[in-house]
PDB file of N, CA and C in Angstrom:
ATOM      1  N   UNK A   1      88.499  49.093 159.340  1.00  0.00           N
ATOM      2  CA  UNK A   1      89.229  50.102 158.583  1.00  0.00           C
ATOM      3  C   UNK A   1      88.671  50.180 157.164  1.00  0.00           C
ATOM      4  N   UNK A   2      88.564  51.469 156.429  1.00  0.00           N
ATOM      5  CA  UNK A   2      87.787  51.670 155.149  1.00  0.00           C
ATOM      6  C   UNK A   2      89.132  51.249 154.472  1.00  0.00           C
ATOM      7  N   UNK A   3      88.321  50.710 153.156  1.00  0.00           N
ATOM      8  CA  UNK A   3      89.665  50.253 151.764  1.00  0.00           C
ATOM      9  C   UNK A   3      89.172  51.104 151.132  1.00  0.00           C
ATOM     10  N   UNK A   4      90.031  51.290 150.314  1.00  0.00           N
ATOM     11  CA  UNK A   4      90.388  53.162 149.572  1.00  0.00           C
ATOM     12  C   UNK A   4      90.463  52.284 148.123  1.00  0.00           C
ATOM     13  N   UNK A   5      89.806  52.239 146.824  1.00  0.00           N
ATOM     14  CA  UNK A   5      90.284  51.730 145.331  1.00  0.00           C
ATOM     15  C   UNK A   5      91.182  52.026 145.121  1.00  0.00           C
ATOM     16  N   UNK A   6      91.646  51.296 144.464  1.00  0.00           N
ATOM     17  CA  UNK A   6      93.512  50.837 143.900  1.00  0.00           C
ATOM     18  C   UNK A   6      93.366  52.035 143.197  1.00  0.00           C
ATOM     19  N   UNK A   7      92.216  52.377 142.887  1.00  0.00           N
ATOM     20  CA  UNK A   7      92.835  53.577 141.381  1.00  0.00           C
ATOM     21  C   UNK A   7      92.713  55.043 142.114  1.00  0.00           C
ATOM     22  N   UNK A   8      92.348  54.735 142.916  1.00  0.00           N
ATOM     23  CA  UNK A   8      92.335  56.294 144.296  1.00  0.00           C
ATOM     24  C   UNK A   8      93.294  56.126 144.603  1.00  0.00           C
ATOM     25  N   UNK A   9      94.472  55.104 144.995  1.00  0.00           N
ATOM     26  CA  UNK A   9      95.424  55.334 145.547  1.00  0.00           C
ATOM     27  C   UNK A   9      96.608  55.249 144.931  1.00  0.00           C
ATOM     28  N   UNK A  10      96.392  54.917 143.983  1.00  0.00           N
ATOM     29  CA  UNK A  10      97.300  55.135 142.817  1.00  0.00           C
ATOM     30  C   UNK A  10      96.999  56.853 142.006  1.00  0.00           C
ATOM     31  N   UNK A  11      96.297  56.980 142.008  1.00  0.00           N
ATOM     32  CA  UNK A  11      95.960  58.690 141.595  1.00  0.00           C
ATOM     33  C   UNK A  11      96.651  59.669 142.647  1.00  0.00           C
ATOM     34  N   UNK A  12      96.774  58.816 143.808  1.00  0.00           N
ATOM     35  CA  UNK A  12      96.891  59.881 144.788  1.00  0.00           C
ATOM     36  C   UNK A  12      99.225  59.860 144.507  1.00  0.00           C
ATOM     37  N   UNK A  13      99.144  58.595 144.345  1.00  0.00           N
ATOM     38  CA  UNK A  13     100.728  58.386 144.185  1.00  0.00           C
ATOM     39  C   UNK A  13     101.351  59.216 143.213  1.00  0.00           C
ATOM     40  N   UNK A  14     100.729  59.102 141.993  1.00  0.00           N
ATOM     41  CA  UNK A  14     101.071  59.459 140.568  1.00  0.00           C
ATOM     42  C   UNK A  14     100.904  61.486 140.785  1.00  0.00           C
ATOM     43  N   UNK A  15     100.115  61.627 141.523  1.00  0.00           N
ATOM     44  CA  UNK A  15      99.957  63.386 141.888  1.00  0.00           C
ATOM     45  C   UNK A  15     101.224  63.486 142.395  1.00  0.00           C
ATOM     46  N   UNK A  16     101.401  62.869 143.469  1.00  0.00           N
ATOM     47  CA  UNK A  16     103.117  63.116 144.369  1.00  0.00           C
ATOM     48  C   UNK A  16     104.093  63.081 143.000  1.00  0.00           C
ATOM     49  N   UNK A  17     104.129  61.958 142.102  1.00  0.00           N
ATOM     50  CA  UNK A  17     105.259  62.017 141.320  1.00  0.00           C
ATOM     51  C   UNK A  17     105.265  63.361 140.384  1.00  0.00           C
ATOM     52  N   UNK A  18     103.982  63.354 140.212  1.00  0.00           N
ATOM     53  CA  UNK A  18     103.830  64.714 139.695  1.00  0.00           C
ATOM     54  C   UNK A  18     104.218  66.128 140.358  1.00  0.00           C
ATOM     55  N   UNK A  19     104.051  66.183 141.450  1.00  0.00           N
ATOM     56  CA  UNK A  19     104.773  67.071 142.065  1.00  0.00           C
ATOM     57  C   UNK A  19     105.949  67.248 142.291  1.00  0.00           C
ATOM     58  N   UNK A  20     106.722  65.793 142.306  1.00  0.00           N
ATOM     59  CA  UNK A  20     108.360  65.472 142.049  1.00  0.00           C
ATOM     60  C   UNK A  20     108.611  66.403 140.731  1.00  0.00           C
ATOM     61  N   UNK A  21     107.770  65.709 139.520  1.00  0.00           N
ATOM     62  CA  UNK A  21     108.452  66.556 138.006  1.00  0.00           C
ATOM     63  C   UNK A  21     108.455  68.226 138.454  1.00  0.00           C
ATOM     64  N   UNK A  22     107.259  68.604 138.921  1.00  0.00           N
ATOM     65  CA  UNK A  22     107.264  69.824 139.163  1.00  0.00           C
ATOM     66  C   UNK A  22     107.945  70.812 139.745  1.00  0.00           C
ATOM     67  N   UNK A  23     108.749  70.201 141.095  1.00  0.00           N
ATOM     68  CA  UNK A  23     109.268  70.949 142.176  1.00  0.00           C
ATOM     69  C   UNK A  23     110.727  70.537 142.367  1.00  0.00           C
ATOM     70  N   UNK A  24     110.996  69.703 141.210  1.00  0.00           N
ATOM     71  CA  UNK A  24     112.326  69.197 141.308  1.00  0.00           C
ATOM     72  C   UNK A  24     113.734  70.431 142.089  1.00  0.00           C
ATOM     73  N   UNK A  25     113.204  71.550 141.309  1.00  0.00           N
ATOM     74  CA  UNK A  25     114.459  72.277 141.592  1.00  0.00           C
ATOM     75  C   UNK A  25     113.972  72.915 143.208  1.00  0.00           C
ATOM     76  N   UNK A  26     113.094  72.679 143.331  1.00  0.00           N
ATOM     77  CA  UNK A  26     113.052  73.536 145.019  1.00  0.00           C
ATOM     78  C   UNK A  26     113.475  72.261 146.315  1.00  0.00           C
ATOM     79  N   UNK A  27     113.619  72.687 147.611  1.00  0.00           N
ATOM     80  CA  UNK A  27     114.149  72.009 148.875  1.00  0.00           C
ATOM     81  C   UNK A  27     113.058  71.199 149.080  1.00  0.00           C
ATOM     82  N   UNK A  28     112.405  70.059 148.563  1.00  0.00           N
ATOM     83  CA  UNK A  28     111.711  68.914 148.889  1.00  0.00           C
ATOM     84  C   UNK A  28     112.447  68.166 149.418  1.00  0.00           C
ATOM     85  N   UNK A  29     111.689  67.632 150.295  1.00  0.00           N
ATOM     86  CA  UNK A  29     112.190  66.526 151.079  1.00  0.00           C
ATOM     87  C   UNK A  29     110.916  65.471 151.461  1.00  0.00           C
ATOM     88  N   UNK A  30     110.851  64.036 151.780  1.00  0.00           N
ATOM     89  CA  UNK A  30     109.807  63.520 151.985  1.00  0.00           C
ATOM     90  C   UNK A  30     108.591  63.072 152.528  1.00  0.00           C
ATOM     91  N   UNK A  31     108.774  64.556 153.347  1.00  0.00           N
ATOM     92  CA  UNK A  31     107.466  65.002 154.125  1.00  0.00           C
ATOM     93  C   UNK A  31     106.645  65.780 153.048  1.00  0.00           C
ATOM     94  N   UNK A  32     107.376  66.736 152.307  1.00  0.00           N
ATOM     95  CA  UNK A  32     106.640  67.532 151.392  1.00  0.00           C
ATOM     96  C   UNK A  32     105.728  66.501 150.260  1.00  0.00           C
ATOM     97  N   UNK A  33     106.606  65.717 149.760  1.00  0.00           N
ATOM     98  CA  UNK A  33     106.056  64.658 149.335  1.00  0.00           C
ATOM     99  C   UNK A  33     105.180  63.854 149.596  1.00  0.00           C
ATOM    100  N   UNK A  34     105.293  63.150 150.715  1.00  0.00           N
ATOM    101  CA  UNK A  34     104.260  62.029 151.222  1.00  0.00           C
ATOM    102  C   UNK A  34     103.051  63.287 151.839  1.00  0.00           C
ATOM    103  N   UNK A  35     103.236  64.694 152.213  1.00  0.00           N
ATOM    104  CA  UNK A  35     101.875  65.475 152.034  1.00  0.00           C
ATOM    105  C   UNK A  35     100.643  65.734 151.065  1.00  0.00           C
ATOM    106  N   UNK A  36     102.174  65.593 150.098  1.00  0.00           N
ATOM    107  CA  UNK A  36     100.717  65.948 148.469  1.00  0.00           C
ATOM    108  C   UNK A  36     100.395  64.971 148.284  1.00  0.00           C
ATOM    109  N   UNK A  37     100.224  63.492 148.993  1.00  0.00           N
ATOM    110  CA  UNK A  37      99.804  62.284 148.309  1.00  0.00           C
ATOM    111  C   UNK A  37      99.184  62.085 149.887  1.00  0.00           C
ATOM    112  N   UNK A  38      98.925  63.087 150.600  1.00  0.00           N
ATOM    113  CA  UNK A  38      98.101  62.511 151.783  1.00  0.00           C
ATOM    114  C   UNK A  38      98.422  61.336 152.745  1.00  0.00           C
ATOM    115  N   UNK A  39     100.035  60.908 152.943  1.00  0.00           N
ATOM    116  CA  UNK A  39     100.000  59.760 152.962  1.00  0.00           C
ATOM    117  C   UNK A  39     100.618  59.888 153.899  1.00  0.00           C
ATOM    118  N   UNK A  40     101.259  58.916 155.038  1.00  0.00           N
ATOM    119  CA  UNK A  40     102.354  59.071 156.291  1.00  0.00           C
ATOM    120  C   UNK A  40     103.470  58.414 155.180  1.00  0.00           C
ATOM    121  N   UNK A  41     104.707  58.924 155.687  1.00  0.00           N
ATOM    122  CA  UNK A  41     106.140  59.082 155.054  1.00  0.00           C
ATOM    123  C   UNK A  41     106.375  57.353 154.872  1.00  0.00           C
ATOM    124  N   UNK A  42     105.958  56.300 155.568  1.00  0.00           N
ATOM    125  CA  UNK A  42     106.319  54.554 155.701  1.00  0.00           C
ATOM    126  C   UNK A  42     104.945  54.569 154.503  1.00  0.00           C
ATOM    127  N   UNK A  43     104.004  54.524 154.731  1.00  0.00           N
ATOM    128  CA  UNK A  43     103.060  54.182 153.787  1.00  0.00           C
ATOM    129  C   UNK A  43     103.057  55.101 152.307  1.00  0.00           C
ATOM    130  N   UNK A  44     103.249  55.951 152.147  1.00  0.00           N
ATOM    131  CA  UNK A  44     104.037  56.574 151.264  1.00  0.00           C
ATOM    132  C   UNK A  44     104.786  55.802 150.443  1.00  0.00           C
ATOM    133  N   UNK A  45     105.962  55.950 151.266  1.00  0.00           N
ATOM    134  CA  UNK A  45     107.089  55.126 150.768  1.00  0.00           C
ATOM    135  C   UNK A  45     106.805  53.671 149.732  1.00  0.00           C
ATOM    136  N   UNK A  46     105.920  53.331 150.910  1.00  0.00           N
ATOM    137  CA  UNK A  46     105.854  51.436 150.449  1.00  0.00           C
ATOM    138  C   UNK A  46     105.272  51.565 148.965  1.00  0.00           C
ATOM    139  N   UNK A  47     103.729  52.433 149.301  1.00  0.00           N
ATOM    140  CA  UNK A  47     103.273  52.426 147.963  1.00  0.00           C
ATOM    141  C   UNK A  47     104.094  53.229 146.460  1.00  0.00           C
ATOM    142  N   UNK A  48     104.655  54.162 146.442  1.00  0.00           N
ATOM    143  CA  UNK A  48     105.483  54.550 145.942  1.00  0.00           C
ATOM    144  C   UNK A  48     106.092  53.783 145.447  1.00  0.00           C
ATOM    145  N   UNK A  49     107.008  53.159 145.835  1.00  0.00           N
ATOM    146  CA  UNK A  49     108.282  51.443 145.481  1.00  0.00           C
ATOM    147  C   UNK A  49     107.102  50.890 144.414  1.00  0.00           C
ATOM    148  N   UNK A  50     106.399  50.582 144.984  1.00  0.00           N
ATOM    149  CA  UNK A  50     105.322  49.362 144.377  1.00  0.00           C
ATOM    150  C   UNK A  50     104.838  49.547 143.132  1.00  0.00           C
ATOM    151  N   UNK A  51     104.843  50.836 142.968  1.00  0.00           N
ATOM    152  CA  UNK A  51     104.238  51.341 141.498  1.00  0.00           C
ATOM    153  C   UNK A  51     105.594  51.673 140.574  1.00  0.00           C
ATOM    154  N   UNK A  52     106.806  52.790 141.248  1.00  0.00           N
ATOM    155  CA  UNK A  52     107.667  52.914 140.542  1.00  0.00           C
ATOM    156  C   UNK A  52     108.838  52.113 140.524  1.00  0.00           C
ATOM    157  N   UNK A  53     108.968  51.432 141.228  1.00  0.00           N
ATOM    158  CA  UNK A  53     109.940  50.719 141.725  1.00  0.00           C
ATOM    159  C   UNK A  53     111.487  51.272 142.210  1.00  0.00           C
ATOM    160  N   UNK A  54     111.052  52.250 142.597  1.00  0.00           N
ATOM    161  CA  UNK A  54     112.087  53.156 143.301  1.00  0.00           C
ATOM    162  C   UNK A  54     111.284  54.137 144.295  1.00  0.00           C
ATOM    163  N   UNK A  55     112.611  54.602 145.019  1.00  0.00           N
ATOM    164  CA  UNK A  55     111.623  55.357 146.437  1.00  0.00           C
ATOM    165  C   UNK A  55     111.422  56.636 145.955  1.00  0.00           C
ATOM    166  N   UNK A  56     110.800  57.511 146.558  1.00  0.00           N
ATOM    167  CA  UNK A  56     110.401  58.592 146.469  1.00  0.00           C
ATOM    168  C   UNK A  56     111.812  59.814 146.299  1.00  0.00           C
ATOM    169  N   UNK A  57     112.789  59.468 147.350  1.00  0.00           N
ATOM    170  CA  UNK A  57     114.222  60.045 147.016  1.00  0.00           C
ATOM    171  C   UNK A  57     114.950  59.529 145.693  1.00  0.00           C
ATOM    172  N   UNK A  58     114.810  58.366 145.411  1.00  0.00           N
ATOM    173  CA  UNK A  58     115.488  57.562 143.966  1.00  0.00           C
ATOM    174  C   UNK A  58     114.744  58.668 143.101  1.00  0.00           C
ATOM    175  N   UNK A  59     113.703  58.290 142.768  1.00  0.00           N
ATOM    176  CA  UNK A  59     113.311  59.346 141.558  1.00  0.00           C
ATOM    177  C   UNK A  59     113.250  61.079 141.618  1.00  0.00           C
ATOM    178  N   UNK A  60     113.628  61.430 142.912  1.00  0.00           N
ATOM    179  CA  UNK A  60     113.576  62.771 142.931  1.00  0.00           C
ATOM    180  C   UNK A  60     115.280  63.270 142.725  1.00  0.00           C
ATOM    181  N   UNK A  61     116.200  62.212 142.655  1.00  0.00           N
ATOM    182  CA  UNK A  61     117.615  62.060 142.231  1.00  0.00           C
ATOM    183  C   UNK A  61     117.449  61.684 140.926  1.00  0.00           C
ATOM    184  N   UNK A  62     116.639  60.943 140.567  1.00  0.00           N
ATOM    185  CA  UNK A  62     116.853  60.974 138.829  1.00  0.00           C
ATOM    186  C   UNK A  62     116.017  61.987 138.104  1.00  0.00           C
ATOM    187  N   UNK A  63     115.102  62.161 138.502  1.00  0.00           N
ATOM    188  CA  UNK A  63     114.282  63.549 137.683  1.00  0.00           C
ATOM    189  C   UNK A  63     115.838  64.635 137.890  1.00  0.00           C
ATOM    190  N   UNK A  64     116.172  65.179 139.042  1.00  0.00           N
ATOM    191  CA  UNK A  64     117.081  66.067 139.059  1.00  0.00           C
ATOM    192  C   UNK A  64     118.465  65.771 137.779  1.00  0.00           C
ATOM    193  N   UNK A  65     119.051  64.835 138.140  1.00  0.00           N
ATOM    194  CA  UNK A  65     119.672  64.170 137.392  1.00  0.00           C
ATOM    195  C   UNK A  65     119.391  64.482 135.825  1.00  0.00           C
ATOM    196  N   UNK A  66     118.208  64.216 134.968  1.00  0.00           N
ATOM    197  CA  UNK A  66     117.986  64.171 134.132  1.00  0.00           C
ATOM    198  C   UNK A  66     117.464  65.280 133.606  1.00  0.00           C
ATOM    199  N   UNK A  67     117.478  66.608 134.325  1.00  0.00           N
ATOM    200  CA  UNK A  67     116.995  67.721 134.145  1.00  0.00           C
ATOM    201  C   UNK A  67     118.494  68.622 133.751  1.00  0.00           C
ATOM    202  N   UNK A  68     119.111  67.634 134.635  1.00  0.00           N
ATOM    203  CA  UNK A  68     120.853  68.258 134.671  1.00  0.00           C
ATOM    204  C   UNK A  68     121.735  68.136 133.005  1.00  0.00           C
ATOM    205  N   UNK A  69     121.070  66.938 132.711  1.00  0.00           N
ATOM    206  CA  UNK A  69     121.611  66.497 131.713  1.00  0.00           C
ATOM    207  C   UNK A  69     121.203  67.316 130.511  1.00  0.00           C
ATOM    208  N   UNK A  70     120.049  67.186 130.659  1.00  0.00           N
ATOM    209  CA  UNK A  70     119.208  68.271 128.846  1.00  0.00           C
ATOM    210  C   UNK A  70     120.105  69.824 129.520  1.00  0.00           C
ATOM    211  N   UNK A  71     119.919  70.624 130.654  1.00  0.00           N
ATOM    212  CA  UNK A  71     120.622  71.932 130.193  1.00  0.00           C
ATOM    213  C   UNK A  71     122.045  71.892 130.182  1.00  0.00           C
ATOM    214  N   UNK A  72     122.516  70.563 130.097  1.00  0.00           N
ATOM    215  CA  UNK A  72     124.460  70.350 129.971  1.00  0.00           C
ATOM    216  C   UNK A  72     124.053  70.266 128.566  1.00  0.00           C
ATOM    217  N   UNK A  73     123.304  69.492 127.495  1.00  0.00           N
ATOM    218  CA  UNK A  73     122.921  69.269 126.189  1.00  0.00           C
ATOM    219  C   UNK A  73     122.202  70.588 125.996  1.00  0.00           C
ATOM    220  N   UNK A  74     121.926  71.494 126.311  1.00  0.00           N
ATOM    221  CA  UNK A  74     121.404  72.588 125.531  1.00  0.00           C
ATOM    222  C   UNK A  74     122.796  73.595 125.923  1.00  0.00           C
ATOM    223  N   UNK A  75     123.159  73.653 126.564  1.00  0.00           N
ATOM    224  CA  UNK A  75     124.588  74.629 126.903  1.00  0.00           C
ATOM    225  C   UNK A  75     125.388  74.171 126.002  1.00  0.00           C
ATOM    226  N   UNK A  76     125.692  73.014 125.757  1.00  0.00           N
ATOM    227  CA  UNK A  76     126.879  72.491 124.591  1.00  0.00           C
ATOM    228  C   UNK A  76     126.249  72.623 123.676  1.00  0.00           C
ATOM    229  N   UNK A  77     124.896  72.828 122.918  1.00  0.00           N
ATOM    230  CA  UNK A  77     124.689  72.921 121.373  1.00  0.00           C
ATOM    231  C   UNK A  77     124.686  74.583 121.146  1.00  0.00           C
ATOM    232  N   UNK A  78     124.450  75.425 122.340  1.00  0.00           N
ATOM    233  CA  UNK A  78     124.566  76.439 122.323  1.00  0.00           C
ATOM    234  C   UNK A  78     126.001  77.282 122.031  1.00  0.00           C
ATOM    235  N   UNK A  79     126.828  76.482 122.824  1.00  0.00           N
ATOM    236  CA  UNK A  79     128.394  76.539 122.851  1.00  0.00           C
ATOM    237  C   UNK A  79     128.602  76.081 121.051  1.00  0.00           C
ATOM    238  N   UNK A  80     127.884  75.430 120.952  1.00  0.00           N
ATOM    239  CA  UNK A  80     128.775  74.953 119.489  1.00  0.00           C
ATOM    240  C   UNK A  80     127.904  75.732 118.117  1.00  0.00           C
ATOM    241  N   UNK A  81     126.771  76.585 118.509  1.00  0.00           N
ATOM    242  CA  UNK A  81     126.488  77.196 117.240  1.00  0.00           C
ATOM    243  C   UNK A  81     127.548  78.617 117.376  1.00  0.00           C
ATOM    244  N   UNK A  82     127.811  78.889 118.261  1.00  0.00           N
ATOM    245  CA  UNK A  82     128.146  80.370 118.846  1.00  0.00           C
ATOM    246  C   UNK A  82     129.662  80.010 118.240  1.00  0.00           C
ATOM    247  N   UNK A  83     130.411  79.125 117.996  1.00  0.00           N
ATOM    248  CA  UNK A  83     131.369  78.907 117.916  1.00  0.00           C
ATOM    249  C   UNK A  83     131.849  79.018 116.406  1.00  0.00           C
TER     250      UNK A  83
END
């Protein structure tokens, strides 16, 4: 079996997360994911954990999450100049 460099396969991980920041608001799920990183959904996964230390669903719940939060903080500063 060919070995792939740590930094190829870590490039290939860090693209998926990148596609997480990107596509946060559309219907991903972790096929779409483990596609843009070329990877099967278990091997995916594993490597994923290993670098972020959360799964591929964990951080696609906190990117969302934290996207939620800045337009609740831009709606309330908005709410409060208007006021």
């Amino acid at each position: 079996m060919e070995q792939y460099p740590k930094v190829y396969l870590y490039r290939r991980i860090v693209q998926a997360k990148l596609f997480i920041d990107k596509n946060y608001a559309e219907r991903i799920d972790l096929g779409y994911i483990s596609d843009e990183a070329c990877f099967s959904k278990f091997h995916f996964t594993r490597l994923f954990k290993t670098i972020y230390a959360k799964t591929p669903h964990q951080c696609l719940t906190w990117v969302r999450i934290e996207k939620a939060q800045q337009l609740l903080s831009k709606d309330n500063k908005l709410k409060t100049l208007a006021a």
